[in-house]
PDB file of N, CA and C in Angstrom:
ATOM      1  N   UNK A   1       0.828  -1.177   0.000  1.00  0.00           N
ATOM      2  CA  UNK A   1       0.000   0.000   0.000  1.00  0.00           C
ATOM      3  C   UNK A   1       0.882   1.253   0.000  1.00  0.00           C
ATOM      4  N   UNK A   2       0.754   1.808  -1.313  1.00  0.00           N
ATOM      5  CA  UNK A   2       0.841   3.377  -0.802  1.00  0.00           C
ATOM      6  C   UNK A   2       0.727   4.538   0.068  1.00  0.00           C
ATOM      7  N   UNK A   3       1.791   5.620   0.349  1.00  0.00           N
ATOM      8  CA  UNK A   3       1.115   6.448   1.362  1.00  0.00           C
ATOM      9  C   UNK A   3       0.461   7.020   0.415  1.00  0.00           C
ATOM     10  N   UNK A   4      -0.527   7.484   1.521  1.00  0.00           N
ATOM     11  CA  UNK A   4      -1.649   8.923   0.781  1.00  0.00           C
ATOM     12  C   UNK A   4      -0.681   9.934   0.079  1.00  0.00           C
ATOM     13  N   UNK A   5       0.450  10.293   1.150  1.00  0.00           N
ATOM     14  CA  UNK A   5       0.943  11.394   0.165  1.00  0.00           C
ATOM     15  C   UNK A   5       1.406  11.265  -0.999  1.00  0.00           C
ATOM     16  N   UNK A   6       1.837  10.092  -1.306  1.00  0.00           N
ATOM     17  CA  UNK A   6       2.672   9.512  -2.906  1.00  0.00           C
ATOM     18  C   UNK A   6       1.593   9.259  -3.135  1.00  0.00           C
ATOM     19  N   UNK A   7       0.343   9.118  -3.044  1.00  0.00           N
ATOM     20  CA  UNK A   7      -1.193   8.868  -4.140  1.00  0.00           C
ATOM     21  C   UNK A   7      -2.072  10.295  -4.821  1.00  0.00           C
ATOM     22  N   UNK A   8      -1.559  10.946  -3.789  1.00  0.00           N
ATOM     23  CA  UNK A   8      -1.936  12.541  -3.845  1.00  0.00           C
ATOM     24  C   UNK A   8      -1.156  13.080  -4.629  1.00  0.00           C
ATOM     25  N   UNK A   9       0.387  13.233  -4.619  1.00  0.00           N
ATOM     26  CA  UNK A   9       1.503  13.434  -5.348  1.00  0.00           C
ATOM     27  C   UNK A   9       1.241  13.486  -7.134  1.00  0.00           C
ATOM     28  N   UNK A  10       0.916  11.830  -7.008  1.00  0.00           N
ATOM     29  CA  UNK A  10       1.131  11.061  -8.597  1.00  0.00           C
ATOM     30  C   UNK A  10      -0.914  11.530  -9.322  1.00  0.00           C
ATOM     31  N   UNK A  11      -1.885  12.384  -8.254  1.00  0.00           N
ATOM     32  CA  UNK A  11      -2.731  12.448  -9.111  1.00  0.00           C
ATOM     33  C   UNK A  11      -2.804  13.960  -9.509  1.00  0.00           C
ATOM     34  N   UNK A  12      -1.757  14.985  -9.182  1.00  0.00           N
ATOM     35  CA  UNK A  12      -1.515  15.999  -9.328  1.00  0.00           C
ATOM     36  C   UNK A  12      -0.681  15.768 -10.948  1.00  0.00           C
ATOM     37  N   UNK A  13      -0.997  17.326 -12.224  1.00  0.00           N
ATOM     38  CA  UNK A  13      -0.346  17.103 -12.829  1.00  0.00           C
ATOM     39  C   UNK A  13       0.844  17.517 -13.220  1.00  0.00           C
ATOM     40  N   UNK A  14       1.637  16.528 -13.200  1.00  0.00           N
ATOM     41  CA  UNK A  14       3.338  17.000 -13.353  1.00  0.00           C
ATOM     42  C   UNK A  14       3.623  17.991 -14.102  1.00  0.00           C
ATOM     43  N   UNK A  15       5.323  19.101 -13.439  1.00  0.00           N
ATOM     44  CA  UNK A  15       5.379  19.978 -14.575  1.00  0.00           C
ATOM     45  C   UNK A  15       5.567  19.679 -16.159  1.00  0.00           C
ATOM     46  N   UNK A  16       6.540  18.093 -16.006  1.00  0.00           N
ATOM     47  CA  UNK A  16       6.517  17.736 -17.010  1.00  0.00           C
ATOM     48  C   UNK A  16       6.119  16.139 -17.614  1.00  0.00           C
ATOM     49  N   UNK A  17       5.880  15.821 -18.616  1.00  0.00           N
ATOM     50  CA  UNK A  17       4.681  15.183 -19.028  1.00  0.00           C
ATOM     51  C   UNK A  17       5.411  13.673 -19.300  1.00  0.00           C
ATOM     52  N   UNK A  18       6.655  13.042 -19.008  1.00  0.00           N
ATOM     53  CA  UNK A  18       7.652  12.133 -18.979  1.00  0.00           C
ATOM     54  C   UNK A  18       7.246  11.520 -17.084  1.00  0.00           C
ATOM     55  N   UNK A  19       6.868  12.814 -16.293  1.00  0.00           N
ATOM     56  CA  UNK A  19       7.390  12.350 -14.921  1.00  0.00           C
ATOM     57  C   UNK A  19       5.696  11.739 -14.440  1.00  0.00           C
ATOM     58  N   UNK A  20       4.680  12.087 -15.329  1.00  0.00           N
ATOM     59  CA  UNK A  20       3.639  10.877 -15.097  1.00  0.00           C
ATOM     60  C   UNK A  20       3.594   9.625 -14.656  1.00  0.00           C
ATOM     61  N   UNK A  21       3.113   8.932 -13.471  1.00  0.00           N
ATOM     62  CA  UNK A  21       3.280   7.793 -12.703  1.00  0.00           C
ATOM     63  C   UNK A  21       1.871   7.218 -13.113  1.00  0.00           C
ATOM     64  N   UNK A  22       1.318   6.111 -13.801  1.00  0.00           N
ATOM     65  CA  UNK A  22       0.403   5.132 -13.516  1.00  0.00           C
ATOM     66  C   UNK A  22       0.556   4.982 -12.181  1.00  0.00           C
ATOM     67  N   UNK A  23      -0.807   4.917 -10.974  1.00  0.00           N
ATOM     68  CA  UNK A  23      -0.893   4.217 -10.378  1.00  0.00           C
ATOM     69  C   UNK A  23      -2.472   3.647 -10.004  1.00  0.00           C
ATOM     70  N   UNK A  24      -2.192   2.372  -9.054  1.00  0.00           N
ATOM     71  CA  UNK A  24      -3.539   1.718  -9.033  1.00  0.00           C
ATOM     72  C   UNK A  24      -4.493   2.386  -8.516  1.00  0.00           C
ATOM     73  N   UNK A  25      -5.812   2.766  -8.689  1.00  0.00           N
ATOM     74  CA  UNK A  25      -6.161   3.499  -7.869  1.00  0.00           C
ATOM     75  C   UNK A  25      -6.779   2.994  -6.407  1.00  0.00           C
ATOM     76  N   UNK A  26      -6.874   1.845  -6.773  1.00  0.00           N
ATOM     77  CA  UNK A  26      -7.030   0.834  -4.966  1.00  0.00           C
ATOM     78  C   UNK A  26      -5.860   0.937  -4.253  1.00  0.00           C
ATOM     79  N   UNK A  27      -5.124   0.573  -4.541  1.00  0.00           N
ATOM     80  CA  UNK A  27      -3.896   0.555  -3.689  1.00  0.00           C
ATOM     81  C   UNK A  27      -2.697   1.183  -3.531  1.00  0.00           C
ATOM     82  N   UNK A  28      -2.442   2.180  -4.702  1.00  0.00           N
ATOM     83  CA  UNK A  28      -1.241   2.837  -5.468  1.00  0.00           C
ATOM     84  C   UNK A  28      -0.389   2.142  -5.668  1.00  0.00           C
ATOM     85  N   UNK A  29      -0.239   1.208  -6.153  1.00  0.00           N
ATOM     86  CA  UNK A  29       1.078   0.318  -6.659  1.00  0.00           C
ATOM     87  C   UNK A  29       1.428   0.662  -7.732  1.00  0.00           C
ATOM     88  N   UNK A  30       2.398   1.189  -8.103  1.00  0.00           N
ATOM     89  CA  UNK A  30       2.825   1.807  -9.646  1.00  0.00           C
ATOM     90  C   UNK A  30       3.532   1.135 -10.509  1.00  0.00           C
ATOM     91  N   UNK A  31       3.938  -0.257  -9.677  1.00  0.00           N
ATOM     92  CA  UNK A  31       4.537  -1.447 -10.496  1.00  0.00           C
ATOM     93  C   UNK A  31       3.633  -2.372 -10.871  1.00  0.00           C
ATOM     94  N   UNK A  32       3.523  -2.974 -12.474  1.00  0.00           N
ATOM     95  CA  UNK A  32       2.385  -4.198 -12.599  1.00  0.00           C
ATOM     96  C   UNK A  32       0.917  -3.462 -12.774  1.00  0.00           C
ATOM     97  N   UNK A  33       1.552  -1.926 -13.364  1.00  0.00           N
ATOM     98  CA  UNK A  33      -0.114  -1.398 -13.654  1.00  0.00           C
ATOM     99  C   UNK A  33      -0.741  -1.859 -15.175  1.00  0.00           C
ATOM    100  N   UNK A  34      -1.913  -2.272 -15.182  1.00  0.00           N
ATOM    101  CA  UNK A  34      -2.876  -2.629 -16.339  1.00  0.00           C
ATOM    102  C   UNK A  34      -3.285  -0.900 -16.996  1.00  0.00           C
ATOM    103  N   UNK A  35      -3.037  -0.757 -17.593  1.00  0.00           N
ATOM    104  CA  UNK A  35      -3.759   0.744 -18.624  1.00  0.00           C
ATOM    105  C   UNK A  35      -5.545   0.521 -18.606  1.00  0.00           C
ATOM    106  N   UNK A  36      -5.557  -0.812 -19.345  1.00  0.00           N
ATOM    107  CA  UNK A  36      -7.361  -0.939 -19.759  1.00  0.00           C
ATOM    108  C   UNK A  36      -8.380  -1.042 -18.355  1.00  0.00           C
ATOM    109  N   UNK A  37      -7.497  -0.999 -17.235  1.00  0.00           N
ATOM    110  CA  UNK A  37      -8.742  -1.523 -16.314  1.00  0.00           C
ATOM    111  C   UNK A  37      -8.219  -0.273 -14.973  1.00  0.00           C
ATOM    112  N   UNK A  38      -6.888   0.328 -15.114  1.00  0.00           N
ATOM    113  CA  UNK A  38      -6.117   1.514 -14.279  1.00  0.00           C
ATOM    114  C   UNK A  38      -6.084   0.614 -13.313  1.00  0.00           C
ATOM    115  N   UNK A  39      -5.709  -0.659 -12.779  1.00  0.00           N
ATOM    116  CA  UNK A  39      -5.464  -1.404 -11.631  1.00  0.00           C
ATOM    117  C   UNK A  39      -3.964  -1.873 -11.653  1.00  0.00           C
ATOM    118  N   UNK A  40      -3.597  -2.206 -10.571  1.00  0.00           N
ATOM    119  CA  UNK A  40      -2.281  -3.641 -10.548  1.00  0.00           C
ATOM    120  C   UNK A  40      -2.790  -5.091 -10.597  1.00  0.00           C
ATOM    121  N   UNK A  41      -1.937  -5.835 -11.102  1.00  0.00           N
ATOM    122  CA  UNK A  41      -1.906  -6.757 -10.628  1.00  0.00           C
ATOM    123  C   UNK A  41      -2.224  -7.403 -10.125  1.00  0.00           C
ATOM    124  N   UNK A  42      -1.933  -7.033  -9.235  1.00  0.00           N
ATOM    125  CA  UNK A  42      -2.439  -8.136  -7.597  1.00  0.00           C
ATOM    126  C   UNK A  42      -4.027  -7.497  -7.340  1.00  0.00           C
ATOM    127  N   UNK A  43      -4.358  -6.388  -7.550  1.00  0.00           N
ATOM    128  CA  UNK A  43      -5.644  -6.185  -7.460  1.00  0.00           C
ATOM    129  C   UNK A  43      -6.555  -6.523  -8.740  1.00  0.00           C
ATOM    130  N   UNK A  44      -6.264  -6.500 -10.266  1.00  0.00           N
ATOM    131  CA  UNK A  44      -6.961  -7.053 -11.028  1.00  0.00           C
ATOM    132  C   UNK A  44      -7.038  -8.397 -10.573  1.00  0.00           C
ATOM    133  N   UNK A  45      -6.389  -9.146 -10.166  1.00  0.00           N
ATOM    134  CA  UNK A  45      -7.060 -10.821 -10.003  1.00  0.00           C
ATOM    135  C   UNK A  45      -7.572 -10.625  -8.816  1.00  0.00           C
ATOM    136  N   UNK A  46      -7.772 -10.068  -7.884  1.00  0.00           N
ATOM    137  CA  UNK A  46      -8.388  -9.892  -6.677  1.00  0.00           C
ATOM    138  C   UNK A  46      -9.867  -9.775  -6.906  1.00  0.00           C
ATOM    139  N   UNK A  47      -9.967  -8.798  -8.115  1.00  0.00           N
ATOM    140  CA  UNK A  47     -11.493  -8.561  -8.457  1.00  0.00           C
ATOM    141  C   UNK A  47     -11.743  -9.286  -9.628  1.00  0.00           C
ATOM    142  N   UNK A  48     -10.890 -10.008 -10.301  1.00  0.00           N
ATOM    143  CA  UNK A  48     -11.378 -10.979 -11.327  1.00  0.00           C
ATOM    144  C   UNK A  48     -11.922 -11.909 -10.964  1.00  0.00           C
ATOM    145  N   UNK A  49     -11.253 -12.802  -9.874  1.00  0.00           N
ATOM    146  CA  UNK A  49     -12.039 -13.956  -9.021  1.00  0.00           C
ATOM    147  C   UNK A  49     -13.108 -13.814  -8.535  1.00  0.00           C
ATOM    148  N   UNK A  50     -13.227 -12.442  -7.855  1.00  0.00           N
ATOM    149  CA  UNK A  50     -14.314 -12.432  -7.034  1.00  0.00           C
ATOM    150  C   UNK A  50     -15.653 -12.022  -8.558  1.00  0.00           C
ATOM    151  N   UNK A  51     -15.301 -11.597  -9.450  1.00  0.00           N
ATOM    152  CA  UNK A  51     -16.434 -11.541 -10.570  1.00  0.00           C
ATOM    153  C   UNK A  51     -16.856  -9.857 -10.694  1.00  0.00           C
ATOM    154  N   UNK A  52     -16.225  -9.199 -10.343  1.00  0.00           N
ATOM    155  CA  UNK A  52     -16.294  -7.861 -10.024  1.00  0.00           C
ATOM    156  C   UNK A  52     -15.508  -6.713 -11.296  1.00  0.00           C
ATOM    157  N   UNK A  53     -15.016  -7.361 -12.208  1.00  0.00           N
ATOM    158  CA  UNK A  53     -14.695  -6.549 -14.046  1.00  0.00           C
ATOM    159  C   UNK A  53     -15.542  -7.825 -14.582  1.00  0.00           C
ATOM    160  N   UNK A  54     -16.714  -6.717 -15.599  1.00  0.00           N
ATOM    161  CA  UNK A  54     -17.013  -7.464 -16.047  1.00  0.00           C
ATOM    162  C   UNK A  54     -15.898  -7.731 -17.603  1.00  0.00           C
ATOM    163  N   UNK A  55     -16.685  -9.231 -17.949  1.00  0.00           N
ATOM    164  CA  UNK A  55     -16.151  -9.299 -19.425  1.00  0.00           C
ATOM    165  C   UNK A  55     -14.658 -10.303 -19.311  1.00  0.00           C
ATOM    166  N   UNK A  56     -14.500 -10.317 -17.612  1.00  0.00           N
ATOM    167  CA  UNK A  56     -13.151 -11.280 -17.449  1.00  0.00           C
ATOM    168  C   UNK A  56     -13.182 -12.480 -16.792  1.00  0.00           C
ATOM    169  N   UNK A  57     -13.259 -13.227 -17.030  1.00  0.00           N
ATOM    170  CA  UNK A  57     -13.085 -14.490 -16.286  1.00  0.00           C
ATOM    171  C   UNK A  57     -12.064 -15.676 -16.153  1.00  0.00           C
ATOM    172  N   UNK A  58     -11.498 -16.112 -15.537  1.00  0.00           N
ATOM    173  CA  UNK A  58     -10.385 -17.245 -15.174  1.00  0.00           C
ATOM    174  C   UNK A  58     -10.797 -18.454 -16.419  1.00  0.00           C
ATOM    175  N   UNK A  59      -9.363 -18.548 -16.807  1.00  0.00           N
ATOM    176  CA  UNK A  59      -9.397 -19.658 -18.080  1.00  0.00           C
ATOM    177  C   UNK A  59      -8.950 -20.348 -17.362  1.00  0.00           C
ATOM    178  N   UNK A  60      -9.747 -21.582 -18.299  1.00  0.00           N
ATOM    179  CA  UNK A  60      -9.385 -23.174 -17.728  1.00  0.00           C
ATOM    180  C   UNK A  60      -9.130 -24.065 -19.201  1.00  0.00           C
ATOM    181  N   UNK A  61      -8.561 -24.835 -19.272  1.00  0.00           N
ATOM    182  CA  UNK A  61      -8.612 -25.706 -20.333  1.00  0.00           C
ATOM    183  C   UNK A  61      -8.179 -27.213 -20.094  1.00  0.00           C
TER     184      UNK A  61
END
């Protein structure tokens, strides 16, 4: 988990446009961020399992 202040920080906009940080917006993790869904990682499968994005579900074969 992120502090608030590095979540507050990264949703302010930078002077310059290189120093933009993706982060999750559940948790602020800025490593392992998804673009299409603005999550990490560890929180996209958190809410994939539980059925909570739609349109995604756990493959099996």
């Amino acid at each position: 988990m992120a502090k608030t202040s590095v979540k507050a920080r990264a949703a302010k906009t930078p002077k310059f446009q290189t120093r933009a940080v993706n982060r999750c917006f559940k948790c602020g993790r800025k490593h392992g961020f998804m673009r299409d869904f603005g999550l990490c990682r560890i929180c996209f499968r958190e809410l994939a399992n539980e059925g909570k994005i739609p349109g995604v579900k756990k493959s099996s074969w």
